[in-house]
N, C-alpha and C. Protein backbone atom coordinates (compact mmCIF):
# COMPACT_ATOMS: atom_id res chain seq x y z
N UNK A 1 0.83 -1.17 0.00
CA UNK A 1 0.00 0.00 0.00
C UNK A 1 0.88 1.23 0.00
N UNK A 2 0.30 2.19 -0.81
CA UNK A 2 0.95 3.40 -0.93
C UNK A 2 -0.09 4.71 -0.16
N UNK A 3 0.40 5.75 -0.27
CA UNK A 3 -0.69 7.01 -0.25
C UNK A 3 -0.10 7.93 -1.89
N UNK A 4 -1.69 8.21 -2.27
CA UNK A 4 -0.96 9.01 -3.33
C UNK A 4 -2.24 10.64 -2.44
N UNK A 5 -0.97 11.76 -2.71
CA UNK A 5 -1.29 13.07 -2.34
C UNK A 5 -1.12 13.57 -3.25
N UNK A 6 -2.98 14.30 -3.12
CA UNK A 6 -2.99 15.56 -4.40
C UNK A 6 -3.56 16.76 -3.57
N UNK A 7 -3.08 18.10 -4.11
CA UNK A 7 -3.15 19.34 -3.69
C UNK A 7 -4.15 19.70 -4.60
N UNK A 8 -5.84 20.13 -4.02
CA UNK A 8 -6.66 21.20 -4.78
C UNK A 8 -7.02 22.57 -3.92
N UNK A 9 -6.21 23.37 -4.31
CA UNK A 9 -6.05 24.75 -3.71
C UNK A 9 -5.83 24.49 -1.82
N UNK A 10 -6.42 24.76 -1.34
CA UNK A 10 -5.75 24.47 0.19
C UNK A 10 -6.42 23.57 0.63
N UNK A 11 -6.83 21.93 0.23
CA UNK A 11 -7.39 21.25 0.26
C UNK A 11 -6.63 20.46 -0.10
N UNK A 12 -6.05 18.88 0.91
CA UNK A 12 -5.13 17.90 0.56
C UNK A 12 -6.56 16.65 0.29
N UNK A 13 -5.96 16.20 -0.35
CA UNK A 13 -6.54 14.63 -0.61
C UNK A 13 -5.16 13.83 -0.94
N UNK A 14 -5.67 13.15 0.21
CA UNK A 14 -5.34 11.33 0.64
C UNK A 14 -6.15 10.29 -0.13
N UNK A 15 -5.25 9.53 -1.37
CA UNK A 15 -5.84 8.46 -1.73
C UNK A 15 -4.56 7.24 -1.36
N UNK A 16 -5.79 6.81 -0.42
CA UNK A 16 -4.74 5.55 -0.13
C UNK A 16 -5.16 4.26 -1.37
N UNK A 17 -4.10 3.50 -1.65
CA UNK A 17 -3.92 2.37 -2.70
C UNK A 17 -3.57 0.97 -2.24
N UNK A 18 -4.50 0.45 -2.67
CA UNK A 18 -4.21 -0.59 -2.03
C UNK A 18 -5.45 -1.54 -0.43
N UNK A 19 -4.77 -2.32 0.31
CA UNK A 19 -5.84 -2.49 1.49
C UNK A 19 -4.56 -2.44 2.99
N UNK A 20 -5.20 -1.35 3.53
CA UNK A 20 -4.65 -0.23 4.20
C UNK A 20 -4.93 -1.34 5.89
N UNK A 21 -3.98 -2.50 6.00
CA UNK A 21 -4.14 -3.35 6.75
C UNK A 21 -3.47 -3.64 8.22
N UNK A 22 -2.53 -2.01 8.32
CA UNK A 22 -1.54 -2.19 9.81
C UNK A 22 -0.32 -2.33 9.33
N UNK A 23 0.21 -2.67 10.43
CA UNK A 23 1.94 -2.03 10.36
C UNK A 23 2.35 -1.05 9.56
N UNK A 24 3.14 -0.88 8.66
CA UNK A 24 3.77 0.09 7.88
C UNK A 24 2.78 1.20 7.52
N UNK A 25 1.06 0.50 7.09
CA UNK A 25 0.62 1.47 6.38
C UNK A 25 0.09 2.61 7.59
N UNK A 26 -0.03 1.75 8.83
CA UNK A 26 -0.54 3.00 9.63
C UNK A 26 0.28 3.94 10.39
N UNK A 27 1.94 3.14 10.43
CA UNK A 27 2.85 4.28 10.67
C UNK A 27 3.07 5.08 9.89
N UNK A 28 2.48 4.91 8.79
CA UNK A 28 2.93 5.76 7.24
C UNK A 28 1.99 6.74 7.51
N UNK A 29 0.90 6.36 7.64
CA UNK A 29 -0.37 7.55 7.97
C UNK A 29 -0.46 8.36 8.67
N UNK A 30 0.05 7.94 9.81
CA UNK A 30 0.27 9.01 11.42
C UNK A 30 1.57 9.61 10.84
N UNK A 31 2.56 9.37 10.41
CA UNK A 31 3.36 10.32 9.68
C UNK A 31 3.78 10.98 8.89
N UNK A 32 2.48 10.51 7.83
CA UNK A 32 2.06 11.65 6.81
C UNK A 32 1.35 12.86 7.34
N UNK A 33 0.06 12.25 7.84
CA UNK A 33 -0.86 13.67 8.50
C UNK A 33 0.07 14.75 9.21
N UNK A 34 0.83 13.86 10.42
CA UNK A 34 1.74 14.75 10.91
C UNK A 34 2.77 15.22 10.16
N UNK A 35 2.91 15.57 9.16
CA UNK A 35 3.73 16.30 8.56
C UNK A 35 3.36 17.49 7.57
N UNK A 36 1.93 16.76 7.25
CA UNK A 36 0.80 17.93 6.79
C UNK A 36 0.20 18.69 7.70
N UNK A 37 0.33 18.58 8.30
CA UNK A 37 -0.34 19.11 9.87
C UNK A 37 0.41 20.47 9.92
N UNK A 38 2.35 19.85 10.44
CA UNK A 38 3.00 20.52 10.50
C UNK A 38 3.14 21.82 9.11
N UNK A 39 3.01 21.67 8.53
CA UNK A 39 3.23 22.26 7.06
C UNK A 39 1.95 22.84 7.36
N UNK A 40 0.77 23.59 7.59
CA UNK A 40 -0.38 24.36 7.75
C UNK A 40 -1.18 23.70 7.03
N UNK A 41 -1.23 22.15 6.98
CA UNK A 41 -2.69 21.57 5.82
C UNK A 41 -3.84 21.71 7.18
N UNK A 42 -4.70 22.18 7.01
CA UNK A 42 -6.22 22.07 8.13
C UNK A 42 -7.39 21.55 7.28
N UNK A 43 -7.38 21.14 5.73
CA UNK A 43 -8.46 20.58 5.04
C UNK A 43 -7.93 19.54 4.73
N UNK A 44 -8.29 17.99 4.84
CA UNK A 44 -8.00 17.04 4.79
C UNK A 44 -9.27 16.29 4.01
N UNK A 45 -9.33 15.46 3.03
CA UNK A 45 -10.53 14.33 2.34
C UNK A 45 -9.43 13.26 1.87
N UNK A 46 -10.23 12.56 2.75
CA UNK A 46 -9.57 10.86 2.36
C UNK A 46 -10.31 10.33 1.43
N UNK A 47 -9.83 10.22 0.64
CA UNK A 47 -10.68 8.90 -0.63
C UNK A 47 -10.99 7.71 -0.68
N UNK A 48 -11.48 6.77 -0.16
CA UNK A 48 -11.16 5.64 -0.20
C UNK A 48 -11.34 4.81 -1.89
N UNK A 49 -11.11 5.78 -2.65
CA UNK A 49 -11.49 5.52 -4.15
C UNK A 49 -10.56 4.24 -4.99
N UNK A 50 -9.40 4.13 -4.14
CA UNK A 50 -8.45 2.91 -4.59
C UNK A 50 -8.12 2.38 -3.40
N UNK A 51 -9.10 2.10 -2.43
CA UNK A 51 -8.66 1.21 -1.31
C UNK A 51 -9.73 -0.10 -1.28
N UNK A 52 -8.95 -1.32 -0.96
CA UNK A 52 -9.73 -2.36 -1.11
C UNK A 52 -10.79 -2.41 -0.08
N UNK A 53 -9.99 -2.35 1.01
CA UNK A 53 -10.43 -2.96 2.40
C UNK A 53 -9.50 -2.40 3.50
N UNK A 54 -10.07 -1.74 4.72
CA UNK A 54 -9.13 -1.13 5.87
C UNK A 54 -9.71 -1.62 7.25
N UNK A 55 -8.72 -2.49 7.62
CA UNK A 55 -8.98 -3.01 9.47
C UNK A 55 -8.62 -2.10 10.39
N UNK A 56 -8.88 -2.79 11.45
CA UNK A 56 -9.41 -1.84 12.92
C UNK A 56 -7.64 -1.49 13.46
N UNK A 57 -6.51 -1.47 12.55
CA UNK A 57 -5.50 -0.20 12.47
C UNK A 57 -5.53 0.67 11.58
N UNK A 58 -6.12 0.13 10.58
CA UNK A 58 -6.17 1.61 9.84
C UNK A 58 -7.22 2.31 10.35
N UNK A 59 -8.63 1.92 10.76
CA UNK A 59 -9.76 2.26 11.15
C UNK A 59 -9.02 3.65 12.74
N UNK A 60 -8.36 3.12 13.36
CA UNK A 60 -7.85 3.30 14.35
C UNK A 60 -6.73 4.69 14.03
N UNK A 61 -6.14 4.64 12.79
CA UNK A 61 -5.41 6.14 12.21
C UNK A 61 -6.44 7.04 11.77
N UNK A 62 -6.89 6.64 11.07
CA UNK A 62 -8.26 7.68 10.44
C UNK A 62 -8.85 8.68 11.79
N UNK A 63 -9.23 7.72 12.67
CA UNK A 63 -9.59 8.53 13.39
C UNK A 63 -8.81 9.56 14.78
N UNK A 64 -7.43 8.85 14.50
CA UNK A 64 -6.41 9.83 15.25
C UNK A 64 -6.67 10.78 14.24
N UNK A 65 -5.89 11.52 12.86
CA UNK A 65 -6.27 12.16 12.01
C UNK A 65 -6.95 12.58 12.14
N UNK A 66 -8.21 12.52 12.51
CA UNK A 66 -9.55 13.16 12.09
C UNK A 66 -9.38 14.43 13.82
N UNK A 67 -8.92 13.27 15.23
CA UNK A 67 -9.09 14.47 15.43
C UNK A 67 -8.02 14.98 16.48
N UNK A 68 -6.57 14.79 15.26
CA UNK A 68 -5.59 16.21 15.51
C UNK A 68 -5.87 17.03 14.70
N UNK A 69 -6.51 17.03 13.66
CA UNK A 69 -7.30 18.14 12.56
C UNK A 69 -8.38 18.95 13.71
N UNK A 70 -9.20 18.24 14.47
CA UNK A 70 -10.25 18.51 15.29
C UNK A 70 -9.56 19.87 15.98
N UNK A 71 -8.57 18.69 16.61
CA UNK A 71 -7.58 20.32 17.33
C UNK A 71 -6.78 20.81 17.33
N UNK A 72 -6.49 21.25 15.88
CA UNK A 72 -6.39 22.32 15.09
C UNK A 72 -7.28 23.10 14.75
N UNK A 73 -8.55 22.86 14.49
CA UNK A 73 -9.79 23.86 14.18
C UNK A 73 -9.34 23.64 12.44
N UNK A 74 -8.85 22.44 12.19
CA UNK A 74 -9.67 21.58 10.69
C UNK A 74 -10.38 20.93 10.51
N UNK A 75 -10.53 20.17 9.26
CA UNK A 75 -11.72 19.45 9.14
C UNK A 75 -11.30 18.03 8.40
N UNK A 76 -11.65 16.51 8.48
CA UNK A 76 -11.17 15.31 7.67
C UNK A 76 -12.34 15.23 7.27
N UNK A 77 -12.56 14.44 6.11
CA UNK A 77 -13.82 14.49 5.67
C UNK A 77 -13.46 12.59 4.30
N UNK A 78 -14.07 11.58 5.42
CA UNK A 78 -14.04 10.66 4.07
C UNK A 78 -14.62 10.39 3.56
N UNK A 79 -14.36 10.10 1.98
CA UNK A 79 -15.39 10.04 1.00
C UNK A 79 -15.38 8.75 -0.01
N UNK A 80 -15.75 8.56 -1.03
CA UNK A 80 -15.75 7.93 -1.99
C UNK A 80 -15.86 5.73 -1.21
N UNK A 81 -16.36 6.00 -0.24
CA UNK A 81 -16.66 4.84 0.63
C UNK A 81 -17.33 3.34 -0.37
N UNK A 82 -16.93 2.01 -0.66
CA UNK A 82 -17.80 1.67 -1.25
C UNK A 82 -18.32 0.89 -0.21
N UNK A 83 -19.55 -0.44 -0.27
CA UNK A 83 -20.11 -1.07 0.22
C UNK A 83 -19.72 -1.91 1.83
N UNK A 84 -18.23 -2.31 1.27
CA UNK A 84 -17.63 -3.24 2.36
C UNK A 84 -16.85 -2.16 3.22
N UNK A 85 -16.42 -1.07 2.60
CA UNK A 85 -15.61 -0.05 3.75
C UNK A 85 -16.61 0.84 4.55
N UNK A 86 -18.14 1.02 3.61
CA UNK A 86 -18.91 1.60 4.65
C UNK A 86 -19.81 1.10 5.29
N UNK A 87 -19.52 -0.27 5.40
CA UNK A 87 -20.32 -1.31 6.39
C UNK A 87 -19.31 -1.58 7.29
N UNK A 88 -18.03 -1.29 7.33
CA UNK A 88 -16.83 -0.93 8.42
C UNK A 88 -17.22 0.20 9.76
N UNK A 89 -17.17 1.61 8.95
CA UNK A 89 -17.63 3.02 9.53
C UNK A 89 -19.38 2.53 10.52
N UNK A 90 -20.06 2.07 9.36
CA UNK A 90 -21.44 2.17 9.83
C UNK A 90 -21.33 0.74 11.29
N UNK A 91 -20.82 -0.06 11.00
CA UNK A 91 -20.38 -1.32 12.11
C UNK A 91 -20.24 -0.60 13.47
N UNK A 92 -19.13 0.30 13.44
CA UNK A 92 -18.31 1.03 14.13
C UNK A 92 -18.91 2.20 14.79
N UNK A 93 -20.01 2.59 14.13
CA UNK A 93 -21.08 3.90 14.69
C UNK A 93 -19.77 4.99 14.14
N UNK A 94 -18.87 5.12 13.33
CA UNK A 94 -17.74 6.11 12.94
C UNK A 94 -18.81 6.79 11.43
N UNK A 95 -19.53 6.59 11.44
CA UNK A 95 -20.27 7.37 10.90
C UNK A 95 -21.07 8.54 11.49
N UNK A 96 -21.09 8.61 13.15
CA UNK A 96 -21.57 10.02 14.07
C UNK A 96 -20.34 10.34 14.41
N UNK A 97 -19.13 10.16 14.04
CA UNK A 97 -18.29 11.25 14.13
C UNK A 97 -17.71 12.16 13.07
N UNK A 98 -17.01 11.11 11.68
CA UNK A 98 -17.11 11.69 11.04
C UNK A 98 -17.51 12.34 10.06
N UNK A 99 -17.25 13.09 9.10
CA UNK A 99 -17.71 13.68 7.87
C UNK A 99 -17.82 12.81 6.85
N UNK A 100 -18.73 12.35 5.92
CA UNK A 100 -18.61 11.32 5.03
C UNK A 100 -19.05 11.97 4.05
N UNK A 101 -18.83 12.04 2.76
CA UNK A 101 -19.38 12.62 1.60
C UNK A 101 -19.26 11.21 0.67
N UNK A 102 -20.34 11.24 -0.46
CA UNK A 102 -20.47 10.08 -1.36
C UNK A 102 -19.29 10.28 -2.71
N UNK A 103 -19.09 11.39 -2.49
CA UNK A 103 -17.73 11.73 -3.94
C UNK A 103 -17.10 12.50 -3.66
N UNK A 104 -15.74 12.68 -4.23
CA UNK A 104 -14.90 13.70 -3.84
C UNK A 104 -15.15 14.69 -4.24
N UNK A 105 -15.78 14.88 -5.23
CA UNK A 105 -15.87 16.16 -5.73
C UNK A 105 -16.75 17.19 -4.46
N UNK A 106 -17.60 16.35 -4.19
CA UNK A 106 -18.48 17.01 -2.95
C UNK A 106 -17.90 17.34 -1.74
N UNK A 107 -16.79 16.49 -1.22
CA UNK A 107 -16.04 16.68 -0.33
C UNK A 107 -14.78 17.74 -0.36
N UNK A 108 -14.79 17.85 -1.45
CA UNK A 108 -13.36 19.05 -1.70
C UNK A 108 -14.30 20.61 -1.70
N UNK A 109 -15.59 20.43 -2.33
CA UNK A 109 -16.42 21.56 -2.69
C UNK A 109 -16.75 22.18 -1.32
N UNK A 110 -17.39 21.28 -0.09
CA UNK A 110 -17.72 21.48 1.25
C UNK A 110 -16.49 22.22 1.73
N UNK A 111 -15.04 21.19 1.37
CA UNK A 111 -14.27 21.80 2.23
C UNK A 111 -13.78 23.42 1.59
N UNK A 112 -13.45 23.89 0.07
CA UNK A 112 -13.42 24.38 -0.32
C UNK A 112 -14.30 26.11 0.30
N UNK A 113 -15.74 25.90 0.64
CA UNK A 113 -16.10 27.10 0.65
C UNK A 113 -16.18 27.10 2.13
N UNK A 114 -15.30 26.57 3.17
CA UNK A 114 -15.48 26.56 4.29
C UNK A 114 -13.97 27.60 4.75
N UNK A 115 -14.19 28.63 5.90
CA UNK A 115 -13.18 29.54 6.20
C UNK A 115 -12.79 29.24 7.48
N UNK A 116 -11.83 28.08 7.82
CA UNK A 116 -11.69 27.99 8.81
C UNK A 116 -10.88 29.03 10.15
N UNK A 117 -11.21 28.64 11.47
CA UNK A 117 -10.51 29.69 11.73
C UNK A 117 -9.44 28.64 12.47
N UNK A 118 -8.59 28.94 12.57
CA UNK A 118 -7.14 28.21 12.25
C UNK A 118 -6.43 28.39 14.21
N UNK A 119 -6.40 27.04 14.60
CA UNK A 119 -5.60 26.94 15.77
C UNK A 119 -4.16 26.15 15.70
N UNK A 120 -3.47 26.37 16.90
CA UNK A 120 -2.13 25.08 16.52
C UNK A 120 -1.04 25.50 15.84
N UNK A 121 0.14 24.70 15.85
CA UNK A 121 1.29 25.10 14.62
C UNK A 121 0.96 25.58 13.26
């Protein structure tokens, strides 16, 4: 598994590749965010648009992520969910915490006209 990062205006998207299953991929994750973090990213959308399948460590980064963004006064927002990853979230009740949008496009647009007000490094 990889992460591929794309920049749309001050809006990062995370597409993880692959099935995002523990060890490497979730130290990879907690040290990606934290480095976007560090660098002033506060809009975050995860894709799950090329991910097979993610267990209860990746399940378990997502939601660190979601909320050192929290406190920062950003926002994570995952999207592009199919059947078996959002019968994961919905399993999990991680659907009343986070942000879920059905496409990215919707999720970049939300985050897009949103002005956050900015805490943290």
């Amino acid at each position: 598994m990889h992460f591929r990062i794309e920049l749309d205006e001050d809006v990062t998207l995370i597409h993880p590749v692959g099935n995002f299953d523990g060890g490497p991929d979730c130290e990879a994750l907690q040290n990606l965010v934290t480095e976007l973090t560090a660098s002033g990213c506060r809009k975050v959308v995860f894709s799950f648009s090329l991910t097979r399948w993610i267990n209860s460590c990746g399940v378990g980064k997502i939601i660190a992520a979601k909320f050192l963004l929290d406190q920062l006064g950003g926002r994570f927002i995952l999207c592009d969910l199919d059947d078996r990853n959002m019968s994961v979230i919905n399993t999990l009740r991680l659907d009343q915490i986070f942000e879920i949008h059905s496409t990215l496009q919707g999720a970049v647009a939300d985050l897009k006209g949103d002005s956050l007000t900015l805490t943290g490094p």
